[in-house]
Protein backbone atom coordinates (compact mmCIF):
# COMPACT_ATOMS: atom_id res chain seq x y z
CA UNK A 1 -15.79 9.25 -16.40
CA UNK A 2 -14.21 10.52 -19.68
CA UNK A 3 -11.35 10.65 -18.50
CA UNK A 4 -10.73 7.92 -16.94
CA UNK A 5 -11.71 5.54 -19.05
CA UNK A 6 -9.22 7.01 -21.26
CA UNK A 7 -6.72 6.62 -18.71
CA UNK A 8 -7.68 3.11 -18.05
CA UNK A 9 -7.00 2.25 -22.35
CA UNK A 10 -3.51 4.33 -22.29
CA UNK A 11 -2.17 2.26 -19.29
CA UNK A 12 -3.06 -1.20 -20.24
CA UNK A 13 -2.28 -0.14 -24.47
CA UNK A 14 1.17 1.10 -22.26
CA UNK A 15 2.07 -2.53 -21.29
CA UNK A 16 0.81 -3.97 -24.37
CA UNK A 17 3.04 -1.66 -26.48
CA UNK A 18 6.28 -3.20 -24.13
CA UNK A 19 5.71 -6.26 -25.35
CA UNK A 20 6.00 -4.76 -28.69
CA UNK A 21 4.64 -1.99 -30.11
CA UNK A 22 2.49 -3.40 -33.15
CA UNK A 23 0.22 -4.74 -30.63
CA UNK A 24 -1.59 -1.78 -30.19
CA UNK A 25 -2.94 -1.61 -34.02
CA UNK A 26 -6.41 -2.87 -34.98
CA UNK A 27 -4.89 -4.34 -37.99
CA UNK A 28 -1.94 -5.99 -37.67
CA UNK A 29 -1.34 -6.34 -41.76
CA UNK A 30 -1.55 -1.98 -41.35
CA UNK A 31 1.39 -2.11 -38.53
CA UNK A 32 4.62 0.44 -39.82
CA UNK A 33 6.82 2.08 -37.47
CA UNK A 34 6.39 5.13 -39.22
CA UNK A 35 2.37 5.02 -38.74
CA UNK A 36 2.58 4.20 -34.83
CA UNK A 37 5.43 7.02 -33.94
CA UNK A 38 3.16 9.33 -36.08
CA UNK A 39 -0.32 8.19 -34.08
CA UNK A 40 -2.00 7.42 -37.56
CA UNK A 41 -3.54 4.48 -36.75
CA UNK A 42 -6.78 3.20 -35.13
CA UNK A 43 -6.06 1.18 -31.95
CA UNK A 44 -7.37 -2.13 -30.84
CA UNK A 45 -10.55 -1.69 -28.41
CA UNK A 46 -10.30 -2.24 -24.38
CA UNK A 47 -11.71 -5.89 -24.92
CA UNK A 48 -8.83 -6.60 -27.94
CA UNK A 49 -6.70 -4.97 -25.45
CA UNK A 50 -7.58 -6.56 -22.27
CA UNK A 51 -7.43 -10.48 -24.94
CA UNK A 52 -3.70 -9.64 -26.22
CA UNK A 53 -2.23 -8.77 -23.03
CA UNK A 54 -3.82 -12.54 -21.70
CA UNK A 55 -3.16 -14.40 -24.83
CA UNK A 56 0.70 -13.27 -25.79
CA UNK A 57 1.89 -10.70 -22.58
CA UNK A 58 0.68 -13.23 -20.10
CA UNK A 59 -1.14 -10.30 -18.16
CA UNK A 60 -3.85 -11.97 -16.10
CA UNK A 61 -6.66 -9.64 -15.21
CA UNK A 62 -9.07 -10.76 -12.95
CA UNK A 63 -13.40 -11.11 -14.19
CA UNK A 64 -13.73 -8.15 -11.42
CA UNK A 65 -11.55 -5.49 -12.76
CA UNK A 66 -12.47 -6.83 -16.21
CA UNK A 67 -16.66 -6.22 -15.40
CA UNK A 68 -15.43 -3.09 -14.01
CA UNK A 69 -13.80 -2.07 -16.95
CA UNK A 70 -16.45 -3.27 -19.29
CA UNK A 71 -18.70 -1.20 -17.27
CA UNK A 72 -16.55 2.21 -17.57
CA UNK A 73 -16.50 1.64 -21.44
CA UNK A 74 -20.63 1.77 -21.26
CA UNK A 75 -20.66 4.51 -19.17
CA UNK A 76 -18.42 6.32 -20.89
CA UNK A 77 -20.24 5.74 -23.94
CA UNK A 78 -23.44 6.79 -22.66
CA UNK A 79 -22.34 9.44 -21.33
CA UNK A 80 -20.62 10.63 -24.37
CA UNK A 81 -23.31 9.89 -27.18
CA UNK A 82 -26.86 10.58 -25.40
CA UNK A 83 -26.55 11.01 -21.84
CA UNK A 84 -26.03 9.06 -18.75
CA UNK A 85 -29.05 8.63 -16.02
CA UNK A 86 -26.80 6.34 -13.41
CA UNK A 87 -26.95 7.64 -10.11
CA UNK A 88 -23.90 9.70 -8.83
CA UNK A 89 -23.83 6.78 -6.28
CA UNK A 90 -23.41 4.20 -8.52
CA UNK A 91 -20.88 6.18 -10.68
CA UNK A 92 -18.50 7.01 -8.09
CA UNK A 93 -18.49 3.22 -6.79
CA UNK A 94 -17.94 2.17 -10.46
CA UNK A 95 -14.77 4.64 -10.86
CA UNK A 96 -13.83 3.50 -7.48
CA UNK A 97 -13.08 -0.13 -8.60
CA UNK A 98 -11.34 0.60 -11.85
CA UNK A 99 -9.31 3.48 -10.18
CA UNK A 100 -8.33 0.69 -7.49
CA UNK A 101 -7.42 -1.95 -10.46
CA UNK A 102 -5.38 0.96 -12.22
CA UNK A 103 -3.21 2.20 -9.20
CA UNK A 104 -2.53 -1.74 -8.46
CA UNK A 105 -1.99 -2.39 -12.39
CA UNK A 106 0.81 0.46 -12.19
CA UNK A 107 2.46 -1.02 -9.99
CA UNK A 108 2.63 -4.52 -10.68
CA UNK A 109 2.84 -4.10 -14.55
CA UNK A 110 4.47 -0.98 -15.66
CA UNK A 111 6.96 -0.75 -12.82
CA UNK A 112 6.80 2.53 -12.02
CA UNK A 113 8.43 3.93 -8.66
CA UNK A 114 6.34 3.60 -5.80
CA UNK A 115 6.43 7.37 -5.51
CA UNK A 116 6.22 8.43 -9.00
CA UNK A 117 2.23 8.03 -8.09
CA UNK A 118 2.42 9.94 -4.29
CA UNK A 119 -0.04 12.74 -5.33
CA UNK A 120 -1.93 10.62 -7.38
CA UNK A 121 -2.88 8.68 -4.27
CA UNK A 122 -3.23 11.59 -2.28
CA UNK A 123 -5.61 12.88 -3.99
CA UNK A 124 -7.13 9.30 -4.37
CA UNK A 125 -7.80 9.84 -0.47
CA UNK A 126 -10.51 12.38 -0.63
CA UNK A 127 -12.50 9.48 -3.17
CA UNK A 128 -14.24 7.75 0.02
CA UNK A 129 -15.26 5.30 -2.26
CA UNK A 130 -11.88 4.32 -3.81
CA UNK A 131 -10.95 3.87 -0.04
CA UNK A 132 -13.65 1.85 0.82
CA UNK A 133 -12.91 -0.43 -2.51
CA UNK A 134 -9.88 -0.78 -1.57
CA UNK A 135 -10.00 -1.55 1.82
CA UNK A 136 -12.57 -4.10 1.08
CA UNK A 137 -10.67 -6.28 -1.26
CA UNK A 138 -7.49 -5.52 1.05
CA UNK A 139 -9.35 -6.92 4.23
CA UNK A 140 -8.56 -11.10 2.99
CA UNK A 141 -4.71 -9.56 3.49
CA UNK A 142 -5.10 -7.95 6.72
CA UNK A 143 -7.41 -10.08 8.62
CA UNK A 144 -4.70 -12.18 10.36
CA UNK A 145 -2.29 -9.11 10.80
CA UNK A 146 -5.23 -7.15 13.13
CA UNK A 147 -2.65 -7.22 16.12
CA UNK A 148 0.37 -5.29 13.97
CA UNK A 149 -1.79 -3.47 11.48
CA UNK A 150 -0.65 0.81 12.42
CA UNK A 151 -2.60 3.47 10.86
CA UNK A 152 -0.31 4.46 7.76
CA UNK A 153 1.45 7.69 8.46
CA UNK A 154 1.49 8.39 4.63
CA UNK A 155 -2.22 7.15 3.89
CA UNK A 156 -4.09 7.41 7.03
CA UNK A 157 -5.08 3.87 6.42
CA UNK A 158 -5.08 1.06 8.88
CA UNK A 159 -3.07 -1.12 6.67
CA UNK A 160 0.68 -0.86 7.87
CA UNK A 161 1.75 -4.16 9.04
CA UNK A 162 5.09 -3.72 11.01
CA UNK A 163 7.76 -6.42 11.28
CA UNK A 164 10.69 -7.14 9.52
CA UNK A 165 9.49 -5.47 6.39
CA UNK A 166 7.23 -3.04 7.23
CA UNK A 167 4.90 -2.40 4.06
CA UNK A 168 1.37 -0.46 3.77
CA UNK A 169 -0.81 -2.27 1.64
CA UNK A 170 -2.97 0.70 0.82
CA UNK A 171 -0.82 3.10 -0.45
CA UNK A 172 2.03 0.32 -1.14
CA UNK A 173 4.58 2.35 0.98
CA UNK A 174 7.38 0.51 1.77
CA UNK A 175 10.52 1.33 4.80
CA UNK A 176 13.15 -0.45 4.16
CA UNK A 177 15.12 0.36 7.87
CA UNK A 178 12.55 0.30 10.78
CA UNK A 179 14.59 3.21 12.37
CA UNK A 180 12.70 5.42 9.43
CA UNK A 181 9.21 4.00 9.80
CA UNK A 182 10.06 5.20 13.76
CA UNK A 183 11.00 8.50 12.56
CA UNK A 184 8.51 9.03 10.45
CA UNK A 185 6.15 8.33 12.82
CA UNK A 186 6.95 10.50 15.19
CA UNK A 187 7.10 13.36 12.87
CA UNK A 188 3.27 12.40 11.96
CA UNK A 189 2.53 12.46 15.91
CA UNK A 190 3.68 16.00 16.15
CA UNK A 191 1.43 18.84 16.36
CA UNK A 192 1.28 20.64 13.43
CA UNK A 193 3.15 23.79 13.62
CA UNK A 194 5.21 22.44 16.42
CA UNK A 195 9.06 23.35 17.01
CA UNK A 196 9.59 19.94 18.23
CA UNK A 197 8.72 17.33 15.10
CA UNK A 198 9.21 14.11 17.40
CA UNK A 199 7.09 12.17 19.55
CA UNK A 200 7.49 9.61 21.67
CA UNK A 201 11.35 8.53 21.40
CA UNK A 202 12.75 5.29 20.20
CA UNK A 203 14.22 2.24 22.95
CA UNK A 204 15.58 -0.57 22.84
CA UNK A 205 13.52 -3.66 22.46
CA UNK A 206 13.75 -6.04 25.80
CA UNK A 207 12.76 -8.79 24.10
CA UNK A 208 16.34 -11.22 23.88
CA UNK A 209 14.97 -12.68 20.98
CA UNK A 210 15.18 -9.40 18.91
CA UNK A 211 18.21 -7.88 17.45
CA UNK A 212 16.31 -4.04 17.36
CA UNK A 213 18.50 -0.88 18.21
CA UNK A 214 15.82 2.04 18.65
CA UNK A 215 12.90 0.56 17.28
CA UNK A 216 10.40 0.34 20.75
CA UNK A 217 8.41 2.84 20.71
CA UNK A 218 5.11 4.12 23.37
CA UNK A 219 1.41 5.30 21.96
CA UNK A 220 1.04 2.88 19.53
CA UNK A 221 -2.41 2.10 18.51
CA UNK A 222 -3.08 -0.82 16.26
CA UNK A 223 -6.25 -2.10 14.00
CA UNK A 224 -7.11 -4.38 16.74
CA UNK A 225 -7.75 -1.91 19.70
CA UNK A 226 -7.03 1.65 18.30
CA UNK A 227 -8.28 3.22 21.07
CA UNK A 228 -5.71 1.30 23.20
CA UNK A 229 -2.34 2.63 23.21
CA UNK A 230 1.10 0.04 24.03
CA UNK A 231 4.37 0.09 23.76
CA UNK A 232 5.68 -1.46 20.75
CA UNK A 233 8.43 -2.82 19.17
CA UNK A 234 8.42 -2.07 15.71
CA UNK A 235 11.08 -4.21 14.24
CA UNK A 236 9.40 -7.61 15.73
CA UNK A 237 6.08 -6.73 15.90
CA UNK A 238 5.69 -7.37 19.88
CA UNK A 239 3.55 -5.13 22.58
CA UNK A 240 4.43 -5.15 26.07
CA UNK A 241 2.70 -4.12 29.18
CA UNK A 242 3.47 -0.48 29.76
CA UNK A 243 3.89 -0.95 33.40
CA UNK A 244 5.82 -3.62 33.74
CA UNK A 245 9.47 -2.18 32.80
CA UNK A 246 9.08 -1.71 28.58
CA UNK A 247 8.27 1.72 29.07
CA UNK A 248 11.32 2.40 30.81
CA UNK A 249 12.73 1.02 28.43
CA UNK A 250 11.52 3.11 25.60
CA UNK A 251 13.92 6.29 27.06
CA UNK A 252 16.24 3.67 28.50
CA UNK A 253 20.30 4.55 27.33
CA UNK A 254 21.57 1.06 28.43
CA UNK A 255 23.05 -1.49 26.36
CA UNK A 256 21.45 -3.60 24.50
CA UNK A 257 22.69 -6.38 26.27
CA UNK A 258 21.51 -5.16 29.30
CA UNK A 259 17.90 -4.62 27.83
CA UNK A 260 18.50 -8.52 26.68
CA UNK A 261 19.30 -9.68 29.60
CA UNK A 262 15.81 -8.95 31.25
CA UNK A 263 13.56 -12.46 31.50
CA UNK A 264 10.85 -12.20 29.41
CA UNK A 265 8.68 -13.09 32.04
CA UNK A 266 9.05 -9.83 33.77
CA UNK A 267 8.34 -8.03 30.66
CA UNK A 268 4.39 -8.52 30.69
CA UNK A 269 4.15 -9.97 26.65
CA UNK A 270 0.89 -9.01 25.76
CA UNK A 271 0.85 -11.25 22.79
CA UNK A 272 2.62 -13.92 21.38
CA UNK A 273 6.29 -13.30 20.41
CA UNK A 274 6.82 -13.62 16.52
CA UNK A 275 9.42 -15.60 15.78
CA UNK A 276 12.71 -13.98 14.09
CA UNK A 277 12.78 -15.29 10.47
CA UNK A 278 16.32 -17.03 9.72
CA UNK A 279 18.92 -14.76 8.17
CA UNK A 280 17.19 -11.79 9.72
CA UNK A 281 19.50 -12.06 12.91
CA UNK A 282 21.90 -9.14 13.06
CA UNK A 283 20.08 -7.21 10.05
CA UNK A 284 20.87 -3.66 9.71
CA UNK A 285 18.17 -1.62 11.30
């Protein structure tokens, strides 16, 4: 609890000082250079904080992660000076919502790399409760992306939505070529300790509307029946029936003209096509 409400002042003081680094004193009239590379100085509280980086940054925080934080200061304070009698319960589910608010703030505000945090969220996985935050204020996001939601590779979460841009919104994992989402994948599939690192291989999507090379793949589960594998193409987010020809064509080495030239209506769509975005015809894979 120490800890991290001292994590949670560093990171938002961070963005404060990139505005400009007087920010961060108490006093403004006491601001030198001299006094702020030195660390003699007292620093503004989490509420002065949270006001500046509204007021002049133009920083919006939201009233949740601002009750949250409010809350962590308490805590921490009780904890600190004469005890702390919240249940472990309530503790963790506190920590759960700043630590969800911090990892997000990171990202959107301090720009770091995506994976300059990895084993910070890695570690973030074995906080149930952090998950379960998470997941709750991610479910508004995923609730009309059921039918292409995966089970992150990288996360374990059921929040990779696959399509053109396929992009976890737990762990905020990104691929930028399908072909690697396909790869990692099958890597994931693998037993562990297995020579062989792949699993099911990569085919050509029948579907003439999409210009995938190697992105249909078999076994896919998906939020909305994850106990019901399909074949899937990965690149335009359509399932086909695997016996009506798209598993065939998941180890298929034809063309892919010849895999376009297939009617649709032999293909067995299990859903709705989605319809290919404009400029994303003839996009690198």
């Amino acid at each position: 609890m120490l800890h991290l409400q001292a994590a949670a002042e560093v990171l938002l003081k961070a963005r404060l000082e990139r505005e400009h680094w007087s920010l961060v004193f108490k006093d403004a009239a006491l601001a030198s250079r001299a006094r702020f590379v030195a660390g003699d100085f007292e620093s503004r509280t989490l509420a002065a904080t949270l006001s500046r980086l509204r007021d002049i940054a133009d920083v919006e925080v939201d009233d949740k992660a601002v009750n949250a934080l409010n809350t962590l200061v308490k805590s921490r304070n009780a904890l600190q000076h004469y005890g702390l009698t919240t249940p472990a319960a309530a503790v963790a589910a506190r920590a759960a919502q700043v630590l969800d608010f911090l990892v997000a703030f990171t990202y959107s505000h301090l720009r770091q790399k995506k994976d300059s945090l990895a084993t910070v969220t890695t570690k973030l996985q074995t906080i149930q409760s952090f998950i379960d935050a998470r997941l709750k204020r991610l479910s508004g996001e995923l609730k009309d992306a059921q039918d292409r939601t995966l089970e992150c590779p990288e996360c374990s979460q059921w929040a990779l939505v696959v399509g053109y841009q396929p992009h976890c919104h737990f762990c905020d994992r990104d691929w930028l070529y399908t072909h690697l989402l396909i790869e990692t994948l099958r890597d994931a599939a693998a037993p562990e300790g297995s020579a062989d690192s792949r699993g099911a291989p990569a085919g050509q999507c029948p579907d003439s509307r999409c210009d995938g090379l190697r992105v249909l793949m078999a076994g896919i589960c998906v939020a909305a029946a994850p106990q019901e594998p399909v074949v899937m193409c990965l690149r335009c987010a359509t399932r086909f029936d695997r016996g009506c020809g798209a598993t065939a064509a998941v180890t298929s080495t034809t063309t892919q003209a010849s895999a376009r030239s297939a009617r649709p209506g032999r293909l067995g769509l299990l859903q709705k096509r989605h319809t290919l975005p404009s400029g994303k015809r003839g996009a690198a894979q």
